[in-house]
N, C-alpha and C. Protein backbone atom coordinates (compact mmCIF):
# COMPACT_ATOMS: atom_id res chain seq x y z
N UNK A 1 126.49 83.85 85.41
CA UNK A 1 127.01 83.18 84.23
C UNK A 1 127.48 81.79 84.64
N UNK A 2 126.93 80.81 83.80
CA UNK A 2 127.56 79.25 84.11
C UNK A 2 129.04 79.26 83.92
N UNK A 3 129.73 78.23 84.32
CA UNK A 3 131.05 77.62 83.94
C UNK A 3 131.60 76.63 83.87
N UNK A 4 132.56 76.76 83.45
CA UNK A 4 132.64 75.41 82.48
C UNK A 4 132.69 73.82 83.33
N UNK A 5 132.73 74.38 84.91
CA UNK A 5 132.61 73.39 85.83
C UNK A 5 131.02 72.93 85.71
N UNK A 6 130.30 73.76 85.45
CA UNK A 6 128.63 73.32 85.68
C UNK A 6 128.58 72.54 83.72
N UNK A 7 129.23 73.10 83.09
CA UNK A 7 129.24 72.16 81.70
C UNK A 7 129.21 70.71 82.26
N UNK A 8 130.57 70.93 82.54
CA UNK A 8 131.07 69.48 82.88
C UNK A 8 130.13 68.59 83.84
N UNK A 9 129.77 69.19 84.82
CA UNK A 9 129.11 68.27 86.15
C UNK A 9 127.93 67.68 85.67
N UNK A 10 127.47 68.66 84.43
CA UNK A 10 126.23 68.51 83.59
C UNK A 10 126.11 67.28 82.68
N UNK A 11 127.37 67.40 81.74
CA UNK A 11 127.85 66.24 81.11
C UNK A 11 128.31 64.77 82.15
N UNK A 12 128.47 64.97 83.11
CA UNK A 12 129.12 63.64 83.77
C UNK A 12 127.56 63.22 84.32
N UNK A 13 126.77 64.02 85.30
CA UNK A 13 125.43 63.56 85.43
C UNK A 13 124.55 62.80 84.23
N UNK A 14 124.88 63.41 83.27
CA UNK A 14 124.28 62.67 82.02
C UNK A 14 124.95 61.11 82.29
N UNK A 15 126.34 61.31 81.67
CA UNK A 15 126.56 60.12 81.66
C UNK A 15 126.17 59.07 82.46
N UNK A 16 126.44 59.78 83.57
CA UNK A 16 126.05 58.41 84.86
C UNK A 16 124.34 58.25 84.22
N UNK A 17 123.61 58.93 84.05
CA UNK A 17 122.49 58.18 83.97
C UNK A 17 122.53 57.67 82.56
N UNK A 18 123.49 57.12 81.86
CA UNK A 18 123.31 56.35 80.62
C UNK A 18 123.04 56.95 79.07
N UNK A 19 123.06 58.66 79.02
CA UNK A 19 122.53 59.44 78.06
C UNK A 19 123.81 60.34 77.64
N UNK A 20 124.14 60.21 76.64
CA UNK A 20 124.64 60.96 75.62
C UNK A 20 125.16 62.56 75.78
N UNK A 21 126.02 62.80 76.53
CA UNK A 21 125.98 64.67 77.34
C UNK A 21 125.57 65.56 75.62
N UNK A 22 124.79 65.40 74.84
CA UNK A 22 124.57 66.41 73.87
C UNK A 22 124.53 68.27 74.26
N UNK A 23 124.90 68.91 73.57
CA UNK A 23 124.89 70.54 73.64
C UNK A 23 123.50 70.61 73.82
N UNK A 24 122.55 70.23 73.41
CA UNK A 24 121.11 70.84 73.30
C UNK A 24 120.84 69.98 75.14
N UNK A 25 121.17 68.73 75.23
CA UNK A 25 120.86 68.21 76.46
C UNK A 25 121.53 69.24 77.65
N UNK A 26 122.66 69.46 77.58
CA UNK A 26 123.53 70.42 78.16
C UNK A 26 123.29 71.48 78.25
N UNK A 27 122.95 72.59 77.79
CA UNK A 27 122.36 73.49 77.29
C UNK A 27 120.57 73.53 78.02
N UNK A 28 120.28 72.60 78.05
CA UNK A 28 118.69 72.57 78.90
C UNK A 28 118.79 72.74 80.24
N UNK A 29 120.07 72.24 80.53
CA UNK A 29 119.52 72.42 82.32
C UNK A 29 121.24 72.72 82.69
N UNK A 30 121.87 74.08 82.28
CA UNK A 30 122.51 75.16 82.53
C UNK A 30 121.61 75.63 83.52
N UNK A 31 122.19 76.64 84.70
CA UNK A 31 121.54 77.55 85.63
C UNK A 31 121.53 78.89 84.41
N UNK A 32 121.94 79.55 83.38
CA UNK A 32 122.03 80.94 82.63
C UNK A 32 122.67 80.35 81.59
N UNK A 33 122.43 81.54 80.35
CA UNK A 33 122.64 81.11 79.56
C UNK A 33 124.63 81.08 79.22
N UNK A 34 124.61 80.25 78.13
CA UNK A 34 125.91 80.16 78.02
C UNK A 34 126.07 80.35 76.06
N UNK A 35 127.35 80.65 75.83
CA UNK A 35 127.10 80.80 73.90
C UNK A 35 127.97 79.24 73.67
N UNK A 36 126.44 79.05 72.63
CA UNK A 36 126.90 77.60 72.12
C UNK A 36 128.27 77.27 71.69
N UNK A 37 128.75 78.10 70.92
CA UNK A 37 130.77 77.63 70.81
C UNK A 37 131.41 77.03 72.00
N UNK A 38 130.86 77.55 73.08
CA UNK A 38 131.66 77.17 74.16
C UNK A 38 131.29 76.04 75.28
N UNK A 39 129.80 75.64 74.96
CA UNK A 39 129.52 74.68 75.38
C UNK A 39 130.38 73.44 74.53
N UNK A 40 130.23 73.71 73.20
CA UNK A 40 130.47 72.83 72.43
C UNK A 40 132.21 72.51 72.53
N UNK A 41 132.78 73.55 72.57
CA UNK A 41 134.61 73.52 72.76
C UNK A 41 134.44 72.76 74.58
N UNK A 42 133.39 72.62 75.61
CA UNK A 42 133.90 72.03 76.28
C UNK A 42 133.53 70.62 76.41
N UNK A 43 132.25 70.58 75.71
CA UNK A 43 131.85 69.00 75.58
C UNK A 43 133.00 67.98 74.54
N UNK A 44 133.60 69.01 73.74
CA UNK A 44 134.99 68.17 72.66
C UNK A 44 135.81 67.78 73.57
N UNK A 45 136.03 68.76 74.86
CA UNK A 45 137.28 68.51 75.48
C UNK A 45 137.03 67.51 76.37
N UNK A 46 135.87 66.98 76.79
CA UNK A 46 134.91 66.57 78.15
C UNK A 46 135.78 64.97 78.26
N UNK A 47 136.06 65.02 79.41
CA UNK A 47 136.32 63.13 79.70
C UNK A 47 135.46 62.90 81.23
N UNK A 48 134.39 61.62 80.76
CA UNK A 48 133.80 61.45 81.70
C UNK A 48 134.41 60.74 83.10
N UNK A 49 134.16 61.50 83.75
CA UNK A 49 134.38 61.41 85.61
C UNK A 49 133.34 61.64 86.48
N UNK A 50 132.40 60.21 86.87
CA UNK A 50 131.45 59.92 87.28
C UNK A 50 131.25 60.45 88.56
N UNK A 51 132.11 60.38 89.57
CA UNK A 51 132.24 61.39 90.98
C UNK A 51 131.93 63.28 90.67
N UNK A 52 132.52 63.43 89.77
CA UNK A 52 132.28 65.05 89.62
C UNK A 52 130.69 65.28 88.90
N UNK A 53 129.97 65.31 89.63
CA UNK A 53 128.54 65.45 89.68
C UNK A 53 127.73 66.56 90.26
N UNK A 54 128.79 67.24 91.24
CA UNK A 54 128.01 68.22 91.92
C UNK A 54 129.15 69.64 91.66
N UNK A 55 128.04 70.65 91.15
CA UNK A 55 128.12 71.34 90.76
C UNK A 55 128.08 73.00 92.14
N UNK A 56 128.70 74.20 92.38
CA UNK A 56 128.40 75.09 93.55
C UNK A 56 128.94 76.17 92.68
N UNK A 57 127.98 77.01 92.10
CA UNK A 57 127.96 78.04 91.87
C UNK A 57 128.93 79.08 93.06
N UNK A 58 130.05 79.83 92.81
CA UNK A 58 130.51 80.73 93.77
C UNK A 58 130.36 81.97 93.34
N UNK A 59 129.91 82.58 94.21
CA UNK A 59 130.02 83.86 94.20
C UNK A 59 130.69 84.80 95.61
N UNK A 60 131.40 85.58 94.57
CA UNK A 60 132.65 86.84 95.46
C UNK A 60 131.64 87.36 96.76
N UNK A 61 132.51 87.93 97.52
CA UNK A 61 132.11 88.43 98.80
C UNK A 61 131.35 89.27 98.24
N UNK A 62 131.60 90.48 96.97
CA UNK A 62 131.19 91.60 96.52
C UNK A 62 129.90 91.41 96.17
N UNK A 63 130.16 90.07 95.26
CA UNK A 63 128.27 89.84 94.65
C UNK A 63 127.67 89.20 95.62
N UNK A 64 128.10 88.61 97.07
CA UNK A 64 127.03 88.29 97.90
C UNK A 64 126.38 89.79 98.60
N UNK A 65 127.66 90.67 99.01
CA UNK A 65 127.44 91.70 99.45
C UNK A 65 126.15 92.60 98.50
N UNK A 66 126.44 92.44 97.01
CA UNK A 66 125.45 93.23 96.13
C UNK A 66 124.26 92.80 96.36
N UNK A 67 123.98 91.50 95.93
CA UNK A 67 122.69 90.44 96.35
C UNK A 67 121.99 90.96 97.36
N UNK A 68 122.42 90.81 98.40
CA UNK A 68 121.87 91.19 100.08
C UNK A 68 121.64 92.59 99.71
N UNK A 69 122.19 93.48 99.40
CA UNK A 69 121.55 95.23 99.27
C UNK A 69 120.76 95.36 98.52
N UNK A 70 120.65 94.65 97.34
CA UNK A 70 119.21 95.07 96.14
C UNK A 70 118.41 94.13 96.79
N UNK A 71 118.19 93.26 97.40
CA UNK A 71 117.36 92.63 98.40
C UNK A 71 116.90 93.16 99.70
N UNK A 72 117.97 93.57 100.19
CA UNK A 72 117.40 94.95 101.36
C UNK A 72 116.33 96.01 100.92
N UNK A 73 116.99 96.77 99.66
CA UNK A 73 116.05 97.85 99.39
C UNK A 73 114.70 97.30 98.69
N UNK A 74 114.67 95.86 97.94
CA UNK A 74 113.47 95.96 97.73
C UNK A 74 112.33 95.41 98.49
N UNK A 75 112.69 94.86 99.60
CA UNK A 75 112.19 94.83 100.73
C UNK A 75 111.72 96.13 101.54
N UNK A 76 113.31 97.70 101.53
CA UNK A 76 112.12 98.70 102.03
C UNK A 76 111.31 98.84 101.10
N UNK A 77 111.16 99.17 100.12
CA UNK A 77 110.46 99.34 98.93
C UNK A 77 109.38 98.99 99.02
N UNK A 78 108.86 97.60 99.28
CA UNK A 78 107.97 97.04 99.36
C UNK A 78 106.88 97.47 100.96
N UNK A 79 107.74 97.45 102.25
CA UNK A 79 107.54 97.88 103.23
C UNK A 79 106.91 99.27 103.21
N UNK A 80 107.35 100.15 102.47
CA UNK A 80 107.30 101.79 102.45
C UNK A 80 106.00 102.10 101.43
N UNK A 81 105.53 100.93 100.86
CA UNK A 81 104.35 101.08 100.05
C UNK A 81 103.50 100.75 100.59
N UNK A 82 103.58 100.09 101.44
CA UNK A 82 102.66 99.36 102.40
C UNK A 82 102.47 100.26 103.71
N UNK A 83 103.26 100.99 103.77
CA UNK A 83 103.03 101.76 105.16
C UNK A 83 102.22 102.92 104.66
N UNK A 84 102.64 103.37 103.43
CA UNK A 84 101.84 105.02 102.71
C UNK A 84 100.73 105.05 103.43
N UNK A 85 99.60 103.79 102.80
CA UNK A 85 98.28 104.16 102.86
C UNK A 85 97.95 104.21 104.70
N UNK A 86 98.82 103.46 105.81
CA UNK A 86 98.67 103.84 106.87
C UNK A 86 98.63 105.05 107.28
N UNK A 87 99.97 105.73 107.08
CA UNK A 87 100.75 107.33 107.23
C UNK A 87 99.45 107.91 106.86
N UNK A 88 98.70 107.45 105.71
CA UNK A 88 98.07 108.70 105.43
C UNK A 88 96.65 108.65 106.11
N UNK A 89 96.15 107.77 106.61
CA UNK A 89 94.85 107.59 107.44
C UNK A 89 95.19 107.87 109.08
N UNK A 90 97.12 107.80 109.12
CA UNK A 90 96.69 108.14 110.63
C UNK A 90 96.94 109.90 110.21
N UNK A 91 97.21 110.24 109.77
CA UNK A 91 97.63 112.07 109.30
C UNK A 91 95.92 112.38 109.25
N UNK A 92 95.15 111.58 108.66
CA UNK A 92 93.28 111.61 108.73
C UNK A 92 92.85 111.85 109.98
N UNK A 93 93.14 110.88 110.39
CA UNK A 93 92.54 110.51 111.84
C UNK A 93 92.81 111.91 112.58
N UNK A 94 94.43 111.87 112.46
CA UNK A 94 95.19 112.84 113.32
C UNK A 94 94.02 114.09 113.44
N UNK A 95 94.04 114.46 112.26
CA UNK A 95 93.34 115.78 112.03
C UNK A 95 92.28 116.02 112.41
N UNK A 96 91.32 114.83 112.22
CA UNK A 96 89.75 114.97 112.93
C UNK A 96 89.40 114.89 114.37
N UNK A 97 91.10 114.43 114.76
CA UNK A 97 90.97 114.14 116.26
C UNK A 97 90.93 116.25 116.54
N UNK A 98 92.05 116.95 116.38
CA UNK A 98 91.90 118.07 116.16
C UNK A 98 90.62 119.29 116.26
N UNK A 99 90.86 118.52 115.30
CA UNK A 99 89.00 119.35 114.65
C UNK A 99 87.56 119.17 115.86
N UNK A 100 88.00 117.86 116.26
CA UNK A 100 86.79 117.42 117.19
C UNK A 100 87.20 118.15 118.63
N UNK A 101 88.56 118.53 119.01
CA UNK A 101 89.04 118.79 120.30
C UNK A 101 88.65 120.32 120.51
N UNK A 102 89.02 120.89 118.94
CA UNK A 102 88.91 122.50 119.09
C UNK A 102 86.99 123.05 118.79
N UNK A 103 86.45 121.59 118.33
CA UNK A 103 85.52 122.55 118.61
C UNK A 103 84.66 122.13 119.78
N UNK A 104 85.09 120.66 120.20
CA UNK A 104 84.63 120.84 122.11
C UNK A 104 85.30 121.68 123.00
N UNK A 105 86.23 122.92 122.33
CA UNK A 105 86.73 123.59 123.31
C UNK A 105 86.07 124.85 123.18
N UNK A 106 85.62 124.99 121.66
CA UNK A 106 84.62 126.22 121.64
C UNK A 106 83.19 125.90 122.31
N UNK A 107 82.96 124.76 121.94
CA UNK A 107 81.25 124.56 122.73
C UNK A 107 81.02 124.65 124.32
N UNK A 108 82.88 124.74 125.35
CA UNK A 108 82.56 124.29 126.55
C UNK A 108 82.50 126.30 126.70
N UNK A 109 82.83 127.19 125.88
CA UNK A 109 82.80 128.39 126.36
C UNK A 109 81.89 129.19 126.18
């Protein structure tokens, strides 16, 4: 979710380049969405400050911690689909190796 710091950094970047911080301009290049009342209650409140331009999304230890685990698993995920069709050609192999051993052991008798 944006905030009202990325409103703002949004609106002051405008300004510095000479353009009008409008809700619909504002509103275009948000990182997520935001509800228009509140863009709009912060562009009323907005006083331009040309230095505050850069914008850093933070996120809690918890949601970096979350991030990194649904990224782990879909990585095994991805890994473990990719290995199936191995597992199952060497379990093939395995078997014919078998098959070929027991019956050169019947042909040597």
């Amino acid at each position: 979710m944006a905030t009202f710091d990325e409103i703002l950094t949004i609106a002051n970047q405008l300004a510095n380049q000479g353009k009008k911080p409008t809700v619909a301009l504002v509103k275009s290049r948000l990182t997520s969405s935001f509800p228009l009342p509140t863009i709009i209650k912060v562009l009323k409140s907005w006083q331009h400050e040309p230095e505050f331009i850069n914008f850093k999304e933070e996120k809690s230890g918890k949601q970096e911690l979350a991030a990194k685990n649904l990224e782990m698993h879909q990585i095994e995920l991805i890994v473990e689909k990719n290995l199936t069709p191995i597992k199952l050609e060497l379990a093939d192999i395995k078997s014919q190796l078998a098959q070929l051993i027991a019956f050169n052991n019947i042909n040597k008798k």
